[in-house]
PDB file of N, CA and C in Angstrom:
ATOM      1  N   UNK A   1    -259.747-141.991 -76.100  1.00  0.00           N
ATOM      2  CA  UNK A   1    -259.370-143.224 -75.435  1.00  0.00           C
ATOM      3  C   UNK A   1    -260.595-144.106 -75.195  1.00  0.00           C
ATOM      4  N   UNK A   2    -262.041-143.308 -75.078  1.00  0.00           N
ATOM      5  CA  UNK A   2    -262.715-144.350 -74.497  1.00  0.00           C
ATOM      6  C   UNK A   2    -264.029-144.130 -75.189  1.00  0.00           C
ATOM      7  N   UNK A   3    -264.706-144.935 -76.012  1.00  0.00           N
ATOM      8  CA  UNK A   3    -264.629-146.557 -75.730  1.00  0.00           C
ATOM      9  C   UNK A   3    -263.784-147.086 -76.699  1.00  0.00           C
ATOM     10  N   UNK A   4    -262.667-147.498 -75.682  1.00  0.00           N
ATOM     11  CA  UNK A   4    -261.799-148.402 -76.670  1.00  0.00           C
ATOM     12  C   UNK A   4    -262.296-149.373 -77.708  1.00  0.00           C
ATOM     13  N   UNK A   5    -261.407-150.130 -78.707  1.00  0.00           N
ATOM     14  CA  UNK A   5    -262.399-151.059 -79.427  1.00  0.00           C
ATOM     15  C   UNK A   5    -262.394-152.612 -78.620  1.00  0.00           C
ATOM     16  N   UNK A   6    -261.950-152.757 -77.400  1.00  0.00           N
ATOM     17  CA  UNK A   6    -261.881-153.502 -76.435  1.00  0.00           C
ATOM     18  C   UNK A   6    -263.450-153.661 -76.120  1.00  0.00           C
ATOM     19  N   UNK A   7    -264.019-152.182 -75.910  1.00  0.00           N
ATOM     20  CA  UNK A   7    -264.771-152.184 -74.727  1.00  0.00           C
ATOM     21  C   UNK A   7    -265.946-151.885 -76.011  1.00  0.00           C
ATOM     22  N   UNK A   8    -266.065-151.259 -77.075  1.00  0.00           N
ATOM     23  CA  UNK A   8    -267.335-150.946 -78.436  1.00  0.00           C
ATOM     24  C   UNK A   8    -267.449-151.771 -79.196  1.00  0.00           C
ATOM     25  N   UNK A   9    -266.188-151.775 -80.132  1.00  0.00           N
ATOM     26  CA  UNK A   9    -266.555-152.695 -81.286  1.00  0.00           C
ATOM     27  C   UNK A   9    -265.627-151.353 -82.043  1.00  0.00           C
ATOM     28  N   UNK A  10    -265.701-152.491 -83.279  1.00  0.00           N
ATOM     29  CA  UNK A  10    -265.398-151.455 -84.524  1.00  0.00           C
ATOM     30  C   UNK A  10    -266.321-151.845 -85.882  1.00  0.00           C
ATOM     31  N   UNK A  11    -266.381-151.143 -86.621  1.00  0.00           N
ATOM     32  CA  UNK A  11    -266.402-149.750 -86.655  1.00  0.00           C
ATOM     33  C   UNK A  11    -266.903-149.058 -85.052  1.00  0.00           C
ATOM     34  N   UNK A  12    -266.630-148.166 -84.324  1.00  0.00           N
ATOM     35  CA  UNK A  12    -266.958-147.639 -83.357  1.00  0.00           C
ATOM     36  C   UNK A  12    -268.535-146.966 -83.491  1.00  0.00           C
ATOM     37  N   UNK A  13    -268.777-146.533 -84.472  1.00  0.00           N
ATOM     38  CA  UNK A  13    -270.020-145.964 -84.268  1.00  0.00           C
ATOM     39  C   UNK A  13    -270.854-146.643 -84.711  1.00  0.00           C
ATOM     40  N   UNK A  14    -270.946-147.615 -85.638  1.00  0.00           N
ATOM     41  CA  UNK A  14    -272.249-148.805 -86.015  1.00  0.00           C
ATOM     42  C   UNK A  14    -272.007-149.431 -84.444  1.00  0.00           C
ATOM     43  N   UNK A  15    -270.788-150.173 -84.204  1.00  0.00           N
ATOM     44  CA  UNK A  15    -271.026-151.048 -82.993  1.00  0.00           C
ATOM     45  C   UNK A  15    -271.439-150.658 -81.673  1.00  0.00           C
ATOM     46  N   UNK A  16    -271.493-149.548 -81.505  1.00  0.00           N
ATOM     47  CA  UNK A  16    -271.765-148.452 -80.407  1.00  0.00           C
ATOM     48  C   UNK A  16    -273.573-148.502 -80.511  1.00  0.00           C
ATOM     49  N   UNK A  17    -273.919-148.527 -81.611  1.00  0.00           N
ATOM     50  CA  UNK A  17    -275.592-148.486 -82.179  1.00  0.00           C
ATOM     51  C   UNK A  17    -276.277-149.444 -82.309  1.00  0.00           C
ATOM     52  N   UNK A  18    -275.368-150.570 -82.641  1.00  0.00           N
ATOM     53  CA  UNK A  18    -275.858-152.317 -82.416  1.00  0.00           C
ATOM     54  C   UNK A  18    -275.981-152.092 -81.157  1.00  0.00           C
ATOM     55  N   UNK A  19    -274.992-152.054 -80.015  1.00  0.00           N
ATOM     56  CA  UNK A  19    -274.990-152.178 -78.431  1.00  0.00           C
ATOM     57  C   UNK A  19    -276.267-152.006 -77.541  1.00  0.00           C
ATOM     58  N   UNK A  20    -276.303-150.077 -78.314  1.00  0.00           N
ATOM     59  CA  UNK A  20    -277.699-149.376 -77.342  1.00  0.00           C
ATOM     60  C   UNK A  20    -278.802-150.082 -77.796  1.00  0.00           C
ATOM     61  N   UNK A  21    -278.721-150.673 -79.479  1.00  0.00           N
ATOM     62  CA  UNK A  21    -280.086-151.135 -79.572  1.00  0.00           C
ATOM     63  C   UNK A  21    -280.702-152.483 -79.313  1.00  0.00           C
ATOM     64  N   UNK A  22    -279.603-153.325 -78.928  1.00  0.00           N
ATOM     65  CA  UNK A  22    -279.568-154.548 -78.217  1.00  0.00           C
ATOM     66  C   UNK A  22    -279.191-155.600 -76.948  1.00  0.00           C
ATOM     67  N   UNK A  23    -278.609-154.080 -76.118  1.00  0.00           N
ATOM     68  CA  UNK A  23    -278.329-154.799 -75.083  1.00  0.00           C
ATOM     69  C   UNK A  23    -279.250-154.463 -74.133  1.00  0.00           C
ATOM     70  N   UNK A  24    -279.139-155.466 -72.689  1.00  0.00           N
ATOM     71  CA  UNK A  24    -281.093-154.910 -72.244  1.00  0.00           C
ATOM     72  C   UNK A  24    -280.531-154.507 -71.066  1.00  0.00           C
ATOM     73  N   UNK A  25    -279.281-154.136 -70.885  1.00  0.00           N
ATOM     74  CA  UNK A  25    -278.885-153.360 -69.734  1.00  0.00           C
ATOM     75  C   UNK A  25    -278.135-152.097 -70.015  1.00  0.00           C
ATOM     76  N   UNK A  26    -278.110-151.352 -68.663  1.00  0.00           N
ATOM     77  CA  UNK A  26    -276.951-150.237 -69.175  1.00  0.00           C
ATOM     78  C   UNK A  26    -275.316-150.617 -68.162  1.00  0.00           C
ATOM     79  N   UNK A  27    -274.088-150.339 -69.175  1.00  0.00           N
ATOM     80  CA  UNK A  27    -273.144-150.487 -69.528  1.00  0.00           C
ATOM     81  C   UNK A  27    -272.577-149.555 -68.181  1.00  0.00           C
ATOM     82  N   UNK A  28    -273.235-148.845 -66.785  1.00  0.00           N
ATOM     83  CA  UNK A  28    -272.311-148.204 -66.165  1.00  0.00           C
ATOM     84  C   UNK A  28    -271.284-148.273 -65.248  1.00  0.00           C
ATOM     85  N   UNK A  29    -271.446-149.598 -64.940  1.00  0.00           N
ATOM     86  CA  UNK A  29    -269.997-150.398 -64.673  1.00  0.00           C
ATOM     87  C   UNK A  29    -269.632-151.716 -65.745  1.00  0.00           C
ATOM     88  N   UNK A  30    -269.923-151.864 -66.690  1.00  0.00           N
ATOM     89  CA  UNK A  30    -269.505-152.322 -67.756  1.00  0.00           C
ATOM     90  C   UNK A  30    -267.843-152.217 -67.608  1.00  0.00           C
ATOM     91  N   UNK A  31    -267.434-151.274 -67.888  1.00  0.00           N
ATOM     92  CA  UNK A  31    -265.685-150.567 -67.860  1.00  0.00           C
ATOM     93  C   UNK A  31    -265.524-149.531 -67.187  1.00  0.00           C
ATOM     94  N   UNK A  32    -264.274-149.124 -67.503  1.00  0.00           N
ATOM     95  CA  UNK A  32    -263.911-148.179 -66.673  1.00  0.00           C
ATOM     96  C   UNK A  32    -262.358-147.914 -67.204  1.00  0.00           C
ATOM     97  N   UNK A  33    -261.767-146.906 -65.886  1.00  0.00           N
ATOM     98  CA  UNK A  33    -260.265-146.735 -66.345  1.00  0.00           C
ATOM     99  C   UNK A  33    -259.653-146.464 -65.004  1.00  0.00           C
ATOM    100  N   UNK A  34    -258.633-146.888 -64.620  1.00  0.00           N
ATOM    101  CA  UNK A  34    -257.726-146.771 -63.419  1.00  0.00           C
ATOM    102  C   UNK A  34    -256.188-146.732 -63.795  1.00  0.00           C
ATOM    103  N   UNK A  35    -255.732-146.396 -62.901  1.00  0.00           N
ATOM    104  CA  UNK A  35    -254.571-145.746 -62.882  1.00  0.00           C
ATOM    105  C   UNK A  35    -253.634-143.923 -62.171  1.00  0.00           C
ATOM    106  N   UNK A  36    -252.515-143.980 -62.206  1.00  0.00           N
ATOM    107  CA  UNK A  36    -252.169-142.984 -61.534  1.00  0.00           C
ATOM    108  C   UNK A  36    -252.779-141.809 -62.673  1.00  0.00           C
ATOM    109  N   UNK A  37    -253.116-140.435 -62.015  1.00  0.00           N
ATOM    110  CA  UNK A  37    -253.631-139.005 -62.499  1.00  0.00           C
ATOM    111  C   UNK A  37    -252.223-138.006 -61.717  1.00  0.00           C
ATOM    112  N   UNK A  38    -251.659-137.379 -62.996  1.00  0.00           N
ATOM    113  CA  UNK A  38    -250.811-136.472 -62.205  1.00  0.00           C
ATOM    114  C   UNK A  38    -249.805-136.281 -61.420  1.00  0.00           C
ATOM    115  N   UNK A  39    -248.737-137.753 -61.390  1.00  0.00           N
ATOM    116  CA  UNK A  39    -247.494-137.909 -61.368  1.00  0.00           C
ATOM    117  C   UNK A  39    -246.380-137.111 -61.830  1.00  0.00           C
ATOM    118  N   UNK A  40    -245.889-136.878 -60.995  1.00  0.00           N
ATOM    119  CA  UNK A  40    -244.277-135.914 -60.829  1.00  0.00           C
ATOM    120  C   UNK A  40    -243.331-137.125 -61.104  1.00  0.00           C
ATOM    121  N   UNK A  41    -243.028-136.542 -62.578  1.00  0.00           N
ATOM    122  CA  UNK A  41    -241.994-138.161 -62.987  1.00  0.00           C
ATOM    123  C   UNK A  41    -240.196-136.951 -63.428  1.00  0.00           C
ATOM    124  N   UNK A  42    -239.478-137.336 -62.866  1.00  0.00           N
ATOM    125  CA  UNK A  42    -238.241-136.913 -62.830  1.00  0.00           C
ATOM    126  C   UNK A  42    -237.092-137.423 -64.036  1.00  0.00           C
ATOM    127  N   UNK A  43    -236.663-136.471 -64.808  1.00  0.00           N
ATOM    128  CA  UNK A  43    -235.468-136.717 -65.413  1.00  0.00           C
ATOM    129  C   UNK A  43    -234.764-136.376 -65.316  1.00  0.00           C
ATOM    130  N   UNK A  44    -233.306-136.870 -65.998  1.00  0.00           N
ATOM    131  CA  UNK A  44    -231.827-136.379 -65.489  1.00  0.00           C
ATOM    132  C   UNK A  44    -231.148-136.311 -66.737  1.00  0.00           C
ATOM    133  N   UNK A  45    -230.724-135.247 -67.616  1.00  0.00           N
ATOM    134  CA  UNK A  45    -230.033-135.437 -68.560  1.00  0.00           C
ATOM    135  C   UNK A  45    -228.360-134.831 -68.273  1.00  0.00           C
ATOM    136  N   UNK A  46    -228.033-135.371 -66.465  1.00  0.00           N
ATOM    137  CA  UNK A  46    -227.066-135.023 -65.901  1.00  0.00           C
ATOM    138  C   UNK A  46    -226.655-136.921 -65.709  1.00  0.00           C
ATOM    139  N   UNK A  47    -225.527-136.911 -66.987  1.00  0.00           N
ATOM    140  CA  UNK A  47    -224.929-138.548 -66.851  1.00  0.00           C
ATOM    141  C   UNK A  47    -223.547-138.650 -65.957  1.00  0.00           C
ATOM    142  N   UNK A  48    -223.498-137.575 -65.314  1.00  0.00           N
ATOM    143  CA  UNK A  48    -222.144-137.398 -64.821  1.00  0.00           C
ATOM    144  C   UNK A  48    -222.511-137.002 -63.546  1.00  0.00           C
ATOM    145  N   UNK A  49    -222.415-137.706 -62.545  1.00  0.00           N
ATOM    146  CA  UNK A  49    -222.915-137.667 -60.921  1.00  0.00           C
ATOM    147  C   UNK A  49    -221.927-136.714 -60.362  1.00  0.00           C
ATOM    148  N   UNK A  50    -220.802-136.819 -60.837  1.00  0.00           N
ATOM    149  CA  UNK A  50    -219.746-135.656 -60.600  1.00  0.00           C
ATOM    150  C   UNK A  50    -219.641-134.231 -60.541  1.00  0.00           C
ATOM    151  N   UNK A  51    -220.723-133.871 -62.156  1.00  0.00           N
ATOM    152  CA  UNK A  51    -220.785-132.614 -62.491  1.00  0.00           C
ATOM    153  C   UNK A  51    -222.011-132.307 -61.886  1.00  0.00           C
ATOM    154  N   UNK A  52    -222.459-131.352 -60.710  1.00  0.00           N
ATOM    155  CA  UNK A  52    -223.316-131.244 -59.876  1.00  0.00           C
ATOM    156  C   UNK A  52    -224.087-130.111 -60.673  1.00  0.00           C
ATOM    157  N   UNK A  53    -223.335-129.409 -61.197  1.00  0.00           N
ATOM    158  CA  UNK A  53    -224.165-128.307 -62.030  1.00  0.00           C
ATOM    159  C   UNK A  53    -225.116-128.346 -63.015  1.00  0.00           C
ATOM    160  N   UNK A  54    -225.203-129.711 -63.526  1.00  0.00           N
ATOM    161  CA  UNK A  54    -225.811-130.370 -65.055  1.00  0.00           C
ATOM    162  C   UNK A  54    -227.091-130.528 -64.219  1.00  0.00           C
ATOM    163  N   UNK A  55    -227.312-130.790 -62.532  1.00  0.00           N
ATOM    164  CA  UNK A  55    -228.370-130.686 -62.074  1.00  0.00           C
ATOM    165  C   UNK A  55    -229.387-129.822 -62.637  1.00  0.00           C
ATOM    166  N   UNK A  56    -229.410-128.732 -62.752  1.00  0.00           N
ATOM    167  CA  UNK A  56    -230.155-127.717 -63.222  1.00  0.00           C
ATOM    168  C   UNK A  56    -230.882-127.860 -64.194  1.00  0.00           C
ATOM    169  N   UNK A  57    -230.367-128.981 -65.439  1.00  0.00           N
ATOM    170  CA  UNK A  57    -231.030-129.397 -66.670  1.00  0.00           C
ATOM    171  C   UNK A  57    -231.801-130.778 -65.955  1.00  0.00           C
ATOM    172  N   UNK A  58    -232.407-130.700 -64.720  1.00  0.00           N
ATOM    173  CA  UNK A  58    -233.465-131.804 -65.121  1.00  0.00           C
ATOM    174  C   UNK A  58    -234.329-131.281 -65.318  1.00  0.00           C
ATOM    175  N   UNK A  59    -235.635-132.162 -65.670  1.00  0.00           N
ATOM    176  CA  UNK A  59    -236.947-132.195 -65.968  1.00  0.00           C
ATOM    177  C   UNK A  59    -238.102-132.648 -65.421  1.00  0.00           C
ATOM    178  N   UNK A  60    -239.080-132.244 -64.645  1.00  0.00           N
ATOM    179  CA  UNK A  60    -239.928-132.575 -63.492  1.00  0.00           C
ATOM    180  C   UNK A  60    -241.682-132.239 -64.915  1.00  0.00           C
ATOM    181  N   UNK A  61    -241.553-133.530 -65.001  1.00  0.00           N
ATOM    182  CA  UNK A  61    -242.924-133.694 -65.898  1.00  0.00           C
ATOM    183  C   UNK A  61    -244.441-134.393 -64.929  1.00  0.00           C
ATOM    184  N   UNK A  62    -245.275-134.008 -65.349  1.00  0.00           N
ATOM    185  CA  UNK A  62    -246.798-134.072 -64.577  1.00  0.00           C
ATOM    186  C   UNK A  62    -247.324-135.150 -66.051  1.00  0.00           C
ATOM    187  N   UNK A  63    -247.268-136.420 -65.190  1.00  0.00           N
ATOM    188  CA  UNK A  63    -247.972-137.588 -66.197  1.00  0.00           C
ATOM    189  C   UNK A  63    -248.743-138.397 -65.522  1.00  0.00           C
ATOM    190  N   UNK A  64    -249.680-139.075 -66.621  1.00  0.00           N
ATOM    191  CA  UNK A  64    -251.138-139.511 -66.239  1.00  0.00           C
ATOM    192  C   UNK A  64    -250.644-141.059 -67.104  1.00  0.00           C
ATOM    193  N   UNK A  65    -251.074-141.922 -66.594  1.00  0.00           N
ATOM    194  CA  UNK A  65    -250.863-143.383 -66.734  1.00  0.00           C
ATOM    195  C   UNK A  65    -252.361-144.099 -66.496  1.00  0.00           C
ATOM    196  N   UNK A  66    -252.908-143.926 -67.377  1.00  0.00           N
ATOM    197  CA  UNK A  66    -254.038-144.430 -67.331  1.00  0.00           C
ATOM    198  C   UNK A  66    -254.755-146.214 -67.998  1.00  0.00           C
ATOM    199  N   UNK A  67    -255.407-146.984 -67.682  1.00  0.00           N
ATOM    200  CA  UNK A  67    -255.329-148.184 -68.101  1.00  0.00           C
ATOM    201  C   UNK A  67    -256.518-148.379 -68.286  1.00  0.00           C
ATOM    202  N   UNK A  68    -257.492-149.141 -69.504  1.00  0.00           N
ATOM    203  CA  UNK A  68    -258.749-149.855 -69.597  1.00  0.00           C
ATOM    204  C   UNK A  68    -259.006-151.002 -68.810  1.00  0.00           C
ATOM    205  N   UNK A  69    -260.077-150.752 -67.606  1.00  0.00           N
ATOM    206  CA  UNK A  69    -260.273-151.640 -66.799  1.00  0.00           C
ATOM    207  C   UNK A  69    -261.779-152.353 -67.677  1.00  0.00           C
ATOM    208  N   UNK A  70    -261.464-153.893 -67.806  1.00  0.00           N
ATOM    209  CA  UNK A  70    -262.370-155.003 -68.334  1.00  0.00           C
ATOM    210  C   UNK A  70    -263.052-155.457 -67.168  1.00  0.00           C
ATOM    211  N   UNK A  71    -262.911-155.579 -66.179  1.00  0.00           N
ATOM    212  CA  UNK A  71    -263.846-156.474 -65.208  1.00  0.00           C
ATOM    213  C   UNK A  71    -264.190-155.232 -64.448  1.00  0.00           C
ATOM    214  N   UNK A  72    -265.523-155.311 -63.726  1.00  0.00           N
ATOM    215  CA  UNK A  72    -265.638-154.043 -62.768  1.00  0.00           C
ATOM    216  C   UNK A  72    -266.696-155.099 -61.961  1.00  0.00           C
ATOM    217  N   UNK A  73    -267.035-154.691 -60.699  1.00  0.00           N
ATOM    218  CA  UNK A  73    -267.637-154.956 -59.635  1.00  0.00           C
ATOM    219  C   UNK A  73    -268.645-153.678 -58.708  1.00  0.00           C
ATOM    220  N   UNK A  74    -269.860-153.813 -58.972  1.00  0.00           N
ATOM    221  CA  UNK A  74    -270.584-153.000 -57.965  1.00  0.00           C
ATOM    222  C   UNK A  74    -271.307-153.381 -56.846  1.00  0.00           C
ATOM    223  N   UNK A  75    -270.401-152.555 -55.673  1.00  0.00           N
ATOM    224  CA  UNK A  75    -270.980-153.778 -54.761  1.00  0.00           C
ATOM    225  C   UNK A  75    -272.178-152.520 -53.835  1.00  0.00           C
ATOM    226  N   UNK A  76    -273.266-153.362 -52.800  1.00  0.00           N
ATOM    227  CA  UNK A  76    -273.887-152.754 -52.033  1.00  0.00           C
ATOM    228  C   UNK A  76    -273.976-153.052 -50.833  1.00  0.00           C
ATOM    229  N   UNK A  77    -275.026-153.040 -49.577  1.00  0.00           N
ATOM    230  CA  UNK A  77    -275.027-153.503 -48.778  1.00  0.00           C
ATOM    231  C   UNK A  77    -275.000-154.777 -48.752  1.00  0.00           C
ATOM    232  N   UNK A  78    -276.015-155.704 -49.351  1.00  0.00           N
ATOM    233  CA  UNK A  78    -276.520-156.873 -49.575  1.00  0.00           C
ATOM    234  C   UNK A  78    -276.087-157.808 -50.941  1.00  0.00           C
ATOM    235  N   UNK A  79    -275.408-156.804 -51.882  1.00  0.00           N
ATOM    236  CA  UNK A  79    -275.392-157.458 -52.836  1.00  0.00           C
ATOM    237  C   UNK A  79    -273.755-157.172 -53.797  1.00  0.00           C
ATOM    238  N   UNK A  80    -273.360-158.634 -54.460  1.00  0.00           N
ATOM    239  CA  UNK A  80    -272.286-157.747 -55.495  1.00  0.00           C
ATOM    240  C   UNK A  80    -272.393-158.033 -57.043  1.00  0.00           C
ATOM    241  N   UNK A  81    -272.576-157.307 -58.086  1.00  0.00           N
ATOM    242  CA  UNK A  81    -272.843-157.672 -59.245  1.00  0.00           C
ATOM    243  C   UNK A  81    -271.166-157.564 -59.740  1.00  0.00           C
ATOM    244  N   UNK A  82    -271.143-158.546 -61.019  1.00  0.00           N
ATOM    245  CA  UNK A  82    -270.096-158.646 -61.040  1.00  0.00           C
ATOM    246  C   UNK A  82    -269.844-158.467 -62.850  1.00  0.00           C
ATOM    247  N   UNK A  83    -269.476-157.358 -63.363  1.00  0.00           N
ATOM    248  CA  UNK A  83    -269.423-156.803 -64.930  1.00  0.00           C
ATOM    249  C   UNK A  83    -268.616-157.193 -65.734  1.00  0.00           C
ATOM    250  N   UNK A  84    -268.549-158.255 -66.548  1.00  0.00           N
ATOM    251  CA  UNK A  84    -267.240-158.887 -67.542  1.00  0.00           C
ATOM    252  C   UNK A  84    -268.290-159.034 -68.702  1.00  0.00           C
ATOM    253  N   UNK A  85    -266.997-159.378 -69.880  1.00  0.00           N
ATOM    254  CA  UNK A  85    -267.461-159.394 -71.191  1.00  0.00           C
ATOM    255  C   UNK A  85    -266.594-160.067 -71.850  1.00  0.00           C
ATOM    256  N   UNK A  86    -266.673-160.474 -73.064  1.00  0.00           N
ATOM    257  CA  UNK A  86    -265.684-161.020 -74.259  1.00  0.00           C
ATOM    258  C   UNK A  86    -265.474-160.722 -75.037  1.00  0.00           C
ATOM    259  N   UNK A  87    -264.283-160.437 -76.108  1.00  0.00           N
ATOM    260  CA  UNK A  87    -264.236-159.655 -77.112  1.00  0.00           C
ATOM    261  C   UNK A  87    -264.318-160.522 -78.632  1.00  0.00           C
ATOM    262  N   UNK A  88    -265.619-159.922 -79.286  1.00  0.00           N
ATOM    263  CA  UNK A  88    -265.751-161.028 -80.009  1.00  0.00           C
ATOM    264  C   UNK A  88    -265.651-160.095 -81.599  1.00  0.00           C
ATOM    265  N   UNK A  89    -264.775-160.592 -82.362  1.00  0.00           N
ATOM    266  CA  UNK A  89    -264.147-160.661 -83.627  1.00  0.00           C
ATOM    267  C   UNK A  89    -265.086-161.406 -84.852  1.00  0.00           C
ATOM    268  N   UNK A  90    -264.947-161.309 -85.622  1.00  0.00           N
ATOM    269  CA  UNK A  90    -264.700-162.626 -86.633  1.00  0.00           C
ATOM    270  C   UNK A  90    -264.137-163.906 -86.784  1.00  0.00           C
ATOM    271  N   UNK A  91    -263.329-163.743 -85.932  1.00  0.00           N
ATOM    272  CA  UNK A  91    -262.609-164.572 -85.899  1.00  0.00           C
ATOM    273  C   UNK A  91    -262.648-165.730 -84.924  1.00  0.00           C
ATOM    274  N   UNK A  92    -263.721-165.513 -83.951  1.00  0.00           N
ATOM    275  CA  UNK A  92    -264.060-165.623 -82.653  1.00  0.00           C
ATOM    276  C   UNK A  92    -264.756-167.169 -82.563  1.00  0.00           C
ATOM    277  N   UNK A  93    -264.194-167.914 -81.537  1.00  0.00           N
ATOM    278  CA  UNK A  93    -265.302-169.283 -81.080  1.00  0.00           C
ATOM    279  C   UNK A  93    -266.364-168.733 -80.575  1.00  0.00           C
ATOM    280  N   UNK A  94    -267.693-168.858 -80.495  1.00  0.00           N
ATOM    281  CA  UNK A  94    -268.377-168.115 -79.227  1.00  0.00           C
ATOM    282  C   UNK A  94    -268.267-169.380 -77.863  1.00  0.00           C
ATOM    283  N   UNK A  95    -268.103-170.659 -78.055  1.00  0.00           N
ATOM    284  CA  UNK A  95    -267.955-171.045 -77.050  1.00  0.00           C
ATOM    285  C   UNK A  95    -266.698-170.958 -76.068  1.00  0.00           C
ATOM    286  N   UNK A  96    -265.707-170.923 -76.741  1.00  0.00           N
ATOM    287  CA  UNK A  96    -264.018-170.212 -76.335  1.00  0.00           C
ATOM    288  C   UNK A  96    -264.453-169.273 -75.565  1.00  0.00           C
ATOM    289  N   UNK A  97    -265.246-167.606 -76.322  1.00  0.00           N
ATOM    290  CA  UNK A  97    -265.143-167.057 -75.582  1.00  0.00           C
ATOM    291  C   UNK A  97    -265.842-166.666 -74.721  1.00  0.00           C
ATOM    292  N   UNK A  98    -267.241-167.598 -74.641  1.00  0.00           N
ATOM    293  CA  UNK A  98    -268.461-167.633 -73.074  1.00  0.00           C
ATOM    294  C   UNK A  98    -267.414-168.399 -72.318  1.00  0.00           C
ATOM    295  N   UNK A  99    -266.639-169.182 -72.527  1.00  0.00           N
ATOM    296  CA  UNK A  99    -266.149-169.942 -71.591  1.00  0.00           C
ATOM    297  C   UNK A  99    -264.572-168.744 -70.523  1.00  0.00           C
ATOM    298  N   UNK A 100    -264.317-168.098 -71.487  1.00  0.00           N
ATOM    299  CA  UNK A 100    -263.029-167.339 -71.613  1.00  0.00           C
ATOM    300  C   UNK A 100    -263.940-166.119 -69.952  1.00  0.00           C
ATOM    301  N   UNK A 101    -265.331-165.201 -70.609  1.00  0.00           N
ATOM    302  CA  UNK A 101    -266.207-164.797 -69.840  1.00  0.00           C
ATOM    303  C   UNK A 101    -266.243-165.510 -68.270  1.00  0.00           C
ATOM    304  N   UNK A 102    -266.721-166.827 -68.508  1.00  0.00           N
ATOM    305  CA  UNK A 102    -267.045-167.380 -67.401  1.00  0.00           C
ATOM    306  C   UNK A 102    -266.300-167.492 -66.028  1.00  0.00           C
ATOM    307  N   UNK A 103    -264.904-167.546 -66.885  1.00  0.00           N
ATOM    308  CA  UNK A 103    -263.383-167.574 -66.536  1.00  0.00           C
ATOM    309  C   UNK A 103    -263.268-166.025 -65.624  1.00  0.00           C
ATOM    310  N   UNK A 104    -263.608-164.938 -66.400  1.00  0.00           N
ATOM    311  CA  UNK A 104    -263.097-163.585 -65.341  1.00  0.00           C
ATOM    312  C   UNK A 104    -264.014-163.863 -64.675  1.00  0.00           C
ATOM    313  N   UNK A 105    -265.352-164.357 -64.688  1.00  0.00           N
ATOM    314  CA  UNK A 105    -266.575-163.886 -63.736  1.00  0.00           C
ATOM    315  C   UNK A 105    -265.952-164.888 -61.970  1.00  0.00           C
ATOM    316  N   UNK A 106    -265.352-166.156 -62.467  1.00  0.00           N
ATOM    317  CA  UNK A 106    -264.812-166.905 -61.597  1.00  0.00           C
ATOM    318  C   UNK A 106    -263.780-166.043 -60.826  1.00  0.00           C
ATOM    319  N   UNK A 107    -262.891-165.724 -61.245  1.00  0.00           N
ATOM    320  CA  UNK A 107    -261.654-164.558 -61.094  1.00  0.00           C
ATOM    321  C   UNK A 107    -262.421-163.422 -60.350  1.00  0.00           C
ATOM    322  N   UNK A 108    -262.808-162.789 -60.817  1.00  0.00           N
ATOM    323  CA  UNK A 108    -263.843-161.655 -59.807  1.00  0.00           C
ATOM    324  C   UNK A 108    -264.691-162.022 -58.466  1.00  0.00           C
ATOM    325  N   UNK A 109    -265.068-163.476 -58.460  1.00  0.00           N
ATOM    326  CA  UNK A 109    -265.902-163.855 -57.202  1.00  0.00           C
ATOM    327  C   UNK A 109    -264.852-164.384 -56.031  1.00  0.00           C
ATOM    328  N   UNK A 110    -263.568-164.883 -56.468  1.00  0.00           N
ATOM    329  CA  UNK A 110    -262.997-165.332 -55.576  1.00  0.00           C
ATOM    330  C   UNK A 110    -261.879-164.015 -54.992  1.00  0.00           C
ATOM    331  N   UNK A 111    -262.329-162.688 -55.227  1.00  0.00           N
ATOM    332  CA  UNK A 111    -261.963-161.668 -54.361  1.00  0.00           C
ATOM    333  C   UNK A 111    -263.010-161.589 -53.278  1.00  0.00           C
ATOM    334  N   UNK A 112    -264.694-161.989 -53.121  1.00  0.00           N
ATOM    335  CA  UNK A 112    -265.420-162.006 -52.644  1.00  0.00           C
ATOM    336  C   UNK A 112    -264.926-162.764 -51.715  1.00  0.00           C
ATOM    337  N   UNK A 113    -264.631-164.126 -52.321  1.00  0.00           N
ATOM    338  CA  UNK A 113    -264.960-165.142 -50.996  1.00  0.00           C
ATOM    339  C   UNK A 113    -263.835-165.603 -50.476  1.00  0.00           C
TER     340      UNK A 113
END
């Protein structure tokens, strides 16, 4: 799951090697992942509310719902840095998407203030 090609690049392992060898920070709130771990999710293959016995055929499954978080925030006493990025293609404006960037970084500060 992780690093998505959201969050690397693709090919995954050249763009993973461009990254370390050109970016002048490290990536540890860069991303992330949130979501529920270990949910008791319930089924019923009892369609008949009547027949009380079909109870017995449900199904009590343990599931994980997990999501790629793009914006992250580290905050401290004094200070909050604020981690966004753009996903850039071939296909890509770079001014679209510094501007697109600029856009979550706005979105992330006005939880601050």
């Amino acid at each position: 799951m992780h690093p998505t090609p959201a969050v690397c690049g693709l090919p995954k392992a050249t763009a993973k090697q461009f990254i370390l060898e050109n970016e002048n920070y490290k990536r540890e709130f860069y991303t992330g992942f949130l979501g529920e771990l270990n949910c008791q999710e319930r089924t019923s293959r009892n369609t008949n509310r009547r027949n009380v016995e079909n109870n017995a055929y449900n199904l009590v499954n343990t599931v994980s719902n997990l999501y790629v978080n793009l914006r992250c925030m580290q905050l401290s006493d004094v200070q909050a840095s604020i981690y966004v990025g753009g996903g850039i293609t071939k296909d890509s404006m770079p001014k679209k998407e510094w501007e697109e960037t600029v856009n979550k970084a706005e979105t992330m500060k006005k939880v601050l203030f």
